[in-house]
Protein backbone atom coordinates (compact mmCIF):
# COMPACT_ATOMS: atom_id res chain seq x y z
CA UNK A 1 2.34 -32.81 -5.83
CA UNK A 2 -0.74 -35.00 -7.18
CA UNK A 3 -0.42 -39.00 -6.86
CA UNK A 4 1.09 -40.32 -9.43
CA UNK A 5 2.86 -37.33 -11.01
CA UNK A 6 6.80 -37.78 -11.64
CA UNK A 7 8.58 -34.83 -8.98
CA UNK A 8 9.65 -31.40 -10.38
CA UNK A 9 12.98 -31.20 -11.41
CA UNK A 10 14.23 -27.26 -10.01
CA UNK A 11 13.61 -25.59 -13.17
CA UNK A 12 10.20 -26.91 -13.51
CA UNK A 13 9.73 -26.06 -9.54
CA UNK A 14 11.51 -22.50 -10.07
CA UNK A 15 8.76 -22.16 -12.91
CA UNK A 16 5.80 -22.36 -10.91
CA UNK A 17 6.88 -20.55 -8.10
CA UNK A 18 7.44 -18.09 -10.39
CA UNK A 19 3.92 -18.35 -11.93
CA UNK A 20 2.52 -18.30 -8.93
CA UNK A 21 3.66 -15.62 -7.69
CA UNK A 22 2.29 -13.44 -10.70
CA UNK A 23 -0.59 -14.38 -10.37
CA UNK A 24 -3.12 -11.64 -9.32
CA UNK A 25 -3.67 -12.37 -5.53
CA UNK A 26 -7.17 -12.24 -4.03
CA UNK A 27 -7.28 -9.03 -1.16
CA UNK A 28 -7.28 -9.86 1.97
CA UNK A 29 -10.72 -10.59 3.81
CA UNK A 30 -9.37 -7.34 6.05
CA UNK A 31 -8.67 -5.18 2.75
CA UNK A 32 -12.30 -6.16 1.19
CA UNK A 33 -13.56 -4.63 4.58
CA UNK A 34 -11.79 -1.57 4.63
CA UNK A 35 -12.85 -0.69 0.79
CA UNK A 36 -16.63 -1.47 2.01
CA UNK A 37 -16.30 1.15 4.79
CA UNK A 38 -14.32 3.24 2.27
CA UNK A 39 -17.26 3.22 -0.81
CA UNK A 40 -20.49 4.15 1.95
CA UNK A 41 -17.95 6.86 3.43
CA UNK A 42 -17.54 8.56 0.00
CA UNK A 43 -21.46 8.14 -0.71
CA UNK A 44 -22.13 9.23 2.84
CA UNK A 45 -19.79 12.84 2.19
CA UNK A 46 -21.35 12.73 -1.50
CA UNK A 47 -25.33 13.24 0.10
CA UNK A 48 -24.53 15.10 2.64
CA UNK A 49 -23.23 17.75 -0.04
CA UNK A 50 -25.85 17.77 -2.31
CA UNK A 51 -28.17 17.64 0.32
CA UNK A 52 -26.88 20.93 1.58
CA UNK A 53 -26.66 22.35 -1.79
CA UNK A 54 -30.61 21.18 -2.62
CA UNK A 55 -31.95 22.55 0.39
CA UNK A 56 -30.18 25.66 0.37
CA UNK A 57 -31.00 26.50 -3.63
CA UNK A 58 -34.57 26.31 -3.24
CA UNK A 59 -34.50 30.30 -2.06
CA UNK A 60 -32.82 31.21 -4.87
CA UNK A 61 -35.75 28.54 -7.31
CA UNK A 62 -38.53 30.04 -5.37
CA UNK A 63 -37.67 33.59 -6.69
CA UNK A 64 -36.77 33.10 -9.85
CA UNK A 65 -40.24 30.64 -10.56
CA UNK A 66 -44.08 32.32 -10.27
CA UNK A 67 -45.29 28.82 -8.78
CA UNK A 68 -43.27 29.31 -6.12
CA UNK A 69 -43.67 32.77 -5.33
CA UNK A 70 -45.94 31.69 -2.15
CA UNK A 71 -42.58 29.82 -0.75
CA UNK A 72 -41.18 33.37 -0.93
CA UNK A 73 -43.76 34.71 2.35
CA UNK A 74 -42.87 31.17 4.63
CA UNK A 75 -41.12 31.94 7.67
CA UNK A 76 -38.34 29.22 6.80
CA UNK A 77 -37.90 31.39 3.55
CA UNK A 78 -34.94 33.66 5.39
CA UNK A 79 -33.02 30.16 7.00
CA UNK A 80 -32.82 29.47 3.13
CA UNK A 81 -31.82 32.51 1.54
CA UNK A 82 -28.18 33.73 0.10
CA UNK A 83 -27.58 30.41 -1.34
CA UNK A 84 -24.29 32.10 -2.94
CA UNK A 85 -22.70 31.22 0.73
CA UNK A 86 -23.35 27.50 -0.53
CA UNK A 87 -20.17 28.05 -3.08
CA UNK A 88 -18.28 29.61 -1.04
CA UNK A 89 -18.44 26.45 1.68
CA UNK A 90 -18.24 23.86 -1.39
CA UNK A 91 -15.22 25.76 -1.98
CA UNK A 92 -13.98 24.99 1.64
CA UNK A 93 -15.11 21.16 0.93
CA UNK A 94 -13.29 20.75 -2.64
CA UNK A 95 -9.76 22.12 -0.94
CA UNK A 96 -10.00 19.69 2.03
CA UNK A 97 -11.03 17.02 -0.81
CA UNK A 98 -7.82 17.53 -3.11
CA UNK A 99 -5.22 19.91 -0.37
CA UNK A 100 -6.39 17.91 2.75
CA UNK A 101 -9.26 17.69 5.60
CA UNK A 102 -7.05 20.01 7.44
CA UNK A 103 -7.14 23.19 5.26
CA UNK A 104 -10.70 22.11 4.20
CA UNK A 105 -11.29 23.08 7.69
CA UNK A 106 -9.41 25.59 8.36
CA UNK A 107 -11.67 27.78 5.59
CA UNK A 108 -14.31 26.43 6.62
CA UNK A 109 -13.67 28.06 10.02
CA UNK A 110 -12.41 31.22 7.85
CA UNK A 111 -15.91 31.33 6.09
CA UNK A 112 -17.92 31.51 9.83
CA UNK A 113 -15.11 33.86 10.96
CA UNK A 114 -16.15 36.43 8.36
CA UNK A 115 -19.81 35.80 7.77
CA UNK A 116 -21.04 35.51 11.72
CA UNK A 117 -19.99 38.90 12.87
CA UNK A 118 -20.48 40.71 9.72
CA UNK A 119 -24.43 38.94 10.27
CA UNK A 120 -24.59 40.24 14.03
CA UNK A 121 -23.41 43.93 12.75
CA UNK A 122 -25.40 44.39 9.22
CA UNK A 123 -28.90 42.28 9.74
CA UNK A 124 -31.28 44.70 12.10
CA UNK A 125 -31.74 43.56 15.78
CA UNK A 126 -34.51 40.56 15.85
CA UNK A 127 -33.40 38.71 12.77
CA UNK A 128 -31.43 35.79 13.40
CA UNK A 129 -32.48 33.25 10.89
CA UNK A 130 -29.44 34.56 9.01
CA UNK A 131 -26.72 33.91 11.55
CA UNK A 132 -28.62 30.45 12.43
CA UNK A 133 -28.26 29.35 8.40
CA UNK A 134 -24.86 30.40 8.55
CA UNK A 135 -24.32 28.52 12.14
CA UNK A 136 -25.95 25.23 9.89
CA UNK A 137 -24.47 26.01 6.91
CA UNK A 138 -20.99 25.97 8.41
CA UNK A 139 -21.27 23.04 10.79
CA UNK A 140 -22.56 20.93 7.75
CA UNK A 141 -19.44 21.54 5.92
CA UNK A 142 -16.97 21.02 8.85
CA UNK A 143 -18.87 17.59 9.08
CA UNK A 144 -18.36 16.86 5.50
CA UNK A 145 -14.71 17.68 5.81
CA UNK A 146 -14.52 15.43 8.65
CA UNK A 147 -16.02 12.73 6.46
CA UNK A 148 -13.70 13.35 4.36
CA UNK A 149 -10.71 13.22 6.61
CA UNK A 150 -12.14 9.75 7.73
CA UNK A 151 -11.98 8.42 4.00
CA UNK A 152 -8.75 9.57 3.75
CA UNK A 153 -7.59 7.87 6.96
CA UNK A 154 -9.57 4.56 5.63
CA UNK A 155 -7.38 4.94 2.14
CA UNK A 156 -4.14 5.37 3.92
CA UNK A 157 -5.09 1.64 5.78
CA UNK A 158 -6.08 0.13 2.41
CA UNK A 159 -3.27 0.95 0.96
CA UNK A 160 -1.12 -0.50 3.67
CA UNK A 161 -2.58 -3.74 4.06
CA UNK A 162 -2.71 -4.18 0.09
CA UNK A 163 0.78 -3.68 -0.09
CA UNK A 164 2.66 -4.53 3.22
CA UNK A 165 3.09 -7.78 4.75
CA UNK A 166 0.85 -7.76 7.46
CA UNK A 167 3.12 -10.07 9.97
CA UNK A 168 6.49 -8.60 9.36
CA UNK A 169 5.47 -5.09 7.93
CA UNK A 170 7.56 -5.15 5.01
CA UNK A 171 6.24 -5.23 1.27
CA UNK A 172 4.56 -8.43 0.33
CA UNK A 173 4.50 -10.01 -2.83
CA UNK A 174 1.79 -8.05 -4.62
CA UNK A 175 3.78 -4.82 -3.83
CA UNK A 176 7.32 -6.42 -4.78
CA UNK A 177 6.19 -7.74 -8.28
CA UNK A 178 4.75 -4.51 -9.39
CA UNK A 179 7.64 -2.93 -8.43
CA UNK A 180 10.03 -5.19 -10.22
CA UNK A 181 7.58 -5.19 -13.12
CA UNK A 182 7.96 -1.28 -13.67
CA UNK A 183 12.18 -1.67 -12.72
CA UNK A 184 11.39 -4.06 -16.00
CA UNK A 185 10.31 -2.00 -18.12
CA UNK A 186 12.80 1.14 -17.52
CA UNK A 187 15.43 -1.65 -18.47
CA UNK A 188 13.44 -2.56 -21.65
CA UNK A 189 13.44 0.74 -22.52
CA UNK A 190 16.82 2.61 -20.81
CA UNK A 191 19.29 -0.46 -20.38
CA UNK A 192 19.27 0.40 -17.03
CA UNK A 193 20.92 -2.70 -14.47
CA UNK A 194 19.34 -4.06 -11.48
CA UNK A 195 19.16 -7.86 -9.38
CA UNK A 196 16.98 -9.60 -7.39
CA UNK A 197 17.91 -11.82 -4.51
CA UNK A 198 15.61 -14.67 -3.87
CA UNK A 199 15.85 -16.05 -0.31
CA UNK A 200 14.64 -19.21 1.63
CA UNK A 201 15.33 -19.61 5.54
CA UNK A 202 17.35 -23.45 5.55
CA UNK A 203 15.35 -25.60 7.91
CA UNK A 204 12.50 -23.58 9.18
CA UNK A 205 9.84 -26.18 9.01
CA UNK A 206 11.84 -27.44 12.17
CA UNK A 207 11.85 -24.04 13.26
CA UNK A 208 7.55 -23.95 12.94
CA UNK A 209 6.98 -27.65 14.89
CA UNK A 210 9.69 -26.26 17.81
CA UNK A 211 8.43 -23.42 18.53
CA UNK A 212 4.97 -23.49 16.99
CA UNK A 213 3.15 -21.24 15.28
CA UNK A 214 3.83 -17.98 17.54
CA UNK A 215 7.20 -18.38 17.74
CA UNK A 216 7.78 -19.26 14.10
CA UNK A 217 6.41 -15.70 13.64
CA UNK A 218 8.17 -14.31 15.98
CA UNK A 219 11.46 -15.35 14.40
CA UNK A 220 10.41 -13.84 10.81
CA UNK A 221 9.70 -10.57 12.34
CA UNK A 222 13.36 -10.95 13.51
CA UNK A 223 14.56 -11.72 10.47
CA UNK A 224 12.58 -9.49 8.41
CA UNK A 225 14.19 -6.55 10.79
CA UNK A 226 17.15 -7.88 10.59
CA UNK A 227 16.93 -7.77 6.26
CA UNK A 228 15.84 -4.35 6.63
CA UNK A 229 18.47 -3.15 8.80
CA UNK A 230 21.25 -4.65 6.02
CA UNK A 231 19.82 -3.09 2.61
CA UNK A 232 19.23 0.75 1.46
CA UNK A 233 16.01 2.59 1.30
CA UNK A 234 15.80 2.71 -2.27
CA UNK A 235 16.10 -1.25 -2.29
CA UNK A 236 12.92 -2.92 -2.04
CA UNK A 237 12.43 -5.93 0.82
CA UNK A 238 9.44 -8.43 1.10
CA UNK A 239 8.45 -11.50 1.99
CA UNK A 240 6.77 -13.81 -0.81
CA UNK A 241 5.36 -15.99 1.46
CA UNK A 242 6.05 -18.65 4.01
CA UNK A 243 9.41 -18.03 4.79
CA UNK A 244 10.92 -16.87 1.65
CA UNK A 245 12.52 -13.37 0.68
CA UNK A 246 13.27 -11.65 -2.04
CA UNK A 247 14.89 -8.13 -2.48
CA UNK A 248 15.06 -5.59 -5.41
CA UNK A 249 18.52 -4.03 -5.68
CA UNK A 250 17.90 -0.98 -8.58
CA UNK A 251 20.92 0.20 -10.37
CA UNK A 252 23.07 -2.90 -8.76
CA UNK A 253 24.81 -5.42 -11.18
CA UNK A 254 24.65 -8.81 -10.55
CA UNK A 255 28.66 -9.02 -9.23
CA UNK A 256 27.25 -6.47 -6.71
CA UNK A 257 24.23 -8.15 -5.82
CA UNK A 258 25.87 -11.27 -5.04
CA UNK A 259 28.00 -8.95 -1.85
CA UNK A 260 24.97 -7.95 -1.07
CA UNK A 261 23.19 -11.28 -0.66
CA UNK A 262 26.65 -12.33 1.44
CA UNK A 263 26.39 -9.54 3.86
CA UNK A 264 23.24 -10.10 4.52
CA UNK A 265 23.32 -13.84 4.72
CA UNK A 266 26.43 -13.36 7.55
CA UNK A 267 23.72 -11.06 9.23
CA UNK A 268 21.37 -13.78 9.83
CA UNK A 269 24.10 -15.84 11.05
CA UNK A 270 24.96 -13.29 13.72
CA UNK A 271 21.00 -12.82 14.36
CA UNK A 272 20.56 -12.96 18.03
CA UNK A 273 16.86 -14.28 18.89
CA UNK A 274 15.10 -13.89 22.30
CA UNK A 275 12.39 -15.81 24.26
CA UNK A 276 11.40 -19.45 22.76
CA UNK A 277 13.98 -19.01 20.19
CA UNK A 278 16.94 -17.82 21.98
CA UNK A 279 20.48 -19.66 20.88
CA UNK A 280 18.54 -20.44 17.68
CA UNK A 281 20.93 -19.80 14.27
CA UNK A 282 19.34 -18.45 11.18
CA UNK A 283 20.34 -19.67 8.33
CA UNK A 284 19.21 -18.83 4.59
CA UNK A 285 19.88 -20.16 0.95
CA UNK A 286 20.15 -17.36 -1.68
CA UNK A 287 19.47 -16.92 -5.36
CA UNK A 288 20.76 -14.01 -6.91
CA UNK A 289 19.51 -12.80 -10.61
CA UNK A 290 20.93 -9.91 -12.48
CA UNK A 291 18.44 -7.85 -15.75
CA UNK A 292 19.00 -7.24 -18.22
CA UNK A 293 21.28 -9.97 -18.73
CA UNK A 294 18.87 -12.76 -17.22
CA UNK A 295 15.57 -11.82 -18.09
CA UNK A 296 13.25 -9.02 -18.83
CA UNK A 297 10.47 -10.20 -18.07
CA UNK A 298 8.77 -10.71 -14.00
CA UNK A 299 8.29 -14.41 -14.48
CA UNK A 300 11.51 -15.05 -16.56
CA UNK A 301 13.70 -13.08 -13.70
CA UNK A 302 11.63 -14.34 -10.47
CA UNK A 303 12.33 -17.94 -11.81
CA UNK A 304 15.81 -17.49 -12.67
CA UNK A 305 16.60 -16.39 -9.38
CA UNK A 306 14.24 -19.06 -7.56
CA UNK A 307 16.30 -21.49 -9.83
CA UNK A 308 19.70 -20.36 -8.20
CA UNK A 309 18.21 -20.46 -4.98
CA UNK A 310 17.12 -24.12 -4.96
CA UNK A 311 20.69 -24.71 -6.42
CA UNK A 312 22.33 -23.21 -3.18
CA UNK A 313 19.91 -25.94 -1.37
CA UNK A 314 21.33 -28.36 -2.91
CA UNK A 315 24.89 -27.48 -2.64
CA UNK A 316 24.72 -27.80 0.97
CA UNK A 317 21.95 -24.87 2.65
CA UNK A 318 23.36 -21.62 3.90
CA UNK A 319 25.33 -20.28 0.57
CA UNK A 320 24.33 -17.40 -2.12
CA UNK A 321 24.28 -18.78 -5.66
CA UNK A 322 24.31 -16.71 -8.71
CA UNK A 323 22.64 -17.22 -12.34
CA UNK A 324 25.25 -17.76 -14.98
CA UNK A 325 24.38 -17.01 -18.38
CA UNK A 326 24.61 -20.62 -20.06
CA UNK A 327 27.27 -21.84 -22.57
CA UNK A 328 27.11 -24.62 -25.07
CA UNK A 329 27.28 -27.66 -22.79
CA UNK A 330 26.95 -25.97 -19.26
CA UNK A 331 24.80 -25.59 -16.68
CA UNK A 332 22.78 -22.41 -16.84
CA UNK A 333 23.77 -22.05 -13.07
CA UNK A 334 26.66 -22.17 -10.73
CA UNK A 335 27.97 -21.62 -7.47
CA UNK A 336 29.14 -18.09 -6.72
């Protein structure tokens, strides 16, 4: 808060949490990293193609143009023949682009299978050239595949660090507003229920200057486990930051969501944390928002629930409070 400035009342707080938390987050130092590697990967599989594909269509330029015709008597002219073998491995490298690296090699393998011994049988004793090209031909692809594998591998880590948490492994905020965003939008259009609970562990800034920094982590991974363990796999869990919550229950009405929230508040009571934080009690105040019926839009919902959540604070820490659509005269919340 700046000097000077009157404090936010919880709606106004709930408000620019909410804001906050749509707004687009900057990637991770890690992630920026990981799509550098990713970009000279691609451009690295992308020369060594056409390189292969260049060097191994001159044979086929040199016989089809006069000027070249002289090319046509060099004794690299044979390594550089039968550049129709060149589609057959770009073949091999498109499947192990778009099927995988694995069957990308696999007929890559195929393709030397066929072509080596068939070589060794049909070209007359004394000419190898052909059998080499193949031999170069071949292990050029199987490298490109393997390039490709690697970029694949690389994607696979992108995408989990720009959508998991990277302390607790669970979604992170990025990942949990998309989600809720496109849950959103099947309500718009199908009138189809859902709820959010929005979480904050009671007291964990004590928590941080007991145990410290380490420890403090230690105790989300706990709880974050512990979360996990108490909703279904088509629910959605992450952490928003610090040492807030907040879970997407699809297809779960608000009355629902609030059982939900109480099960897995009781949970964190019966948490049982080792080491440094051993006999510690885990404790949590819960807002719990229900769409269609309390907004349809991210920011609308995310502070509706952060709203109710700030109420439970205030009623005393430790308790799951649900939004109540307002009357004339009442309080747009209330206790559940």
């Amino acid at each position: 808060m700046e000097h000077g400035q009157p404090p936010l009342n919880p709606s106004e707080r709930a408000a620019k949490d909410a804001a906050e938390m749509t707004e687009k987050v900057p990637l991770p130092e890690e992630v920026r990293r990981a799509q550098t590697r990713t970009n000279w990967v691609f451009r690295a599989q992308v020369a060594a193609v056409f390189l292969i594909v260049s060097i191994l269509s001159i044979a086929d330029q040199a016989e089809i143009i006069p000027a070249m015709a002289p090319f046509t008597a060099s004794p690299i002219f044979p390594y550089l023949h039968e550049p129709h073998d060149v589609v057959a491995l770009i073949a091999c490298l498109f499947a192990a682009h778009f099927f995988g690296a694995r069957i990308g090699r696999a007929a890559t393998l195929y393709f030397l299978a066929i072509h080596i011994p068939y070589a060794a049988i049909v070209i007359p004793r004394g000419e190898l050239p052909e059998i080499l090209r193949l031999l170069f031909m071949g292990g050029a692809a199987l490298f490109a595949v393997q390039l490709i594998a690697i970029r694949r591998r690389i994607e696979s880590q992108l995408s989990d660090l720009a959508l998991s948490d990277p302390l607790t492994s669970v979604a992170n905020s990025r990942y949990f507003v998309a989600e809720l965003g496109k849950m959103l939008a099947q309500t718009r259009r199908y009138s189809v229920q859902g709820s959010i609970l929005f979480m904050d562990l009671d007291g964990f800034k004590a928590v941080n200057e007991r145990l410290g920094h380490p420890g403090a982590d230690h105790v989300l991974r706990s709880v974050a486990t512990q979360l996990r363990r108490g909703v279904r796999e088509t629910d959605l869990l992450a952490r928003m930051g610090g040492d807030e919550f907040a879970v997407l229950l699809p297809y779960t009405d608000r009355g629902r969501a609030v059982h939900v929230a109480e099960r897995l508040l009781d949970s964190l009571h019966r948490l049982k944390l080792t080491g440094e934080a051993k006999g510690l009690r885990i404790s949590a105040s819960i807002g719990v928002a229900g769409f269609p019926e309390d907004g349809t839009a991210v920011e609308e919902l995310l502070a509706a629930a952060d709203r109710a959540m700030y109420l439970a604070k205030e009623l005393g820490r430790g308790q799951v409070v649900e939004v109540r659509t307002p009357s004339p005269g009442a309080s747009a919340e209330a206790p559940s």
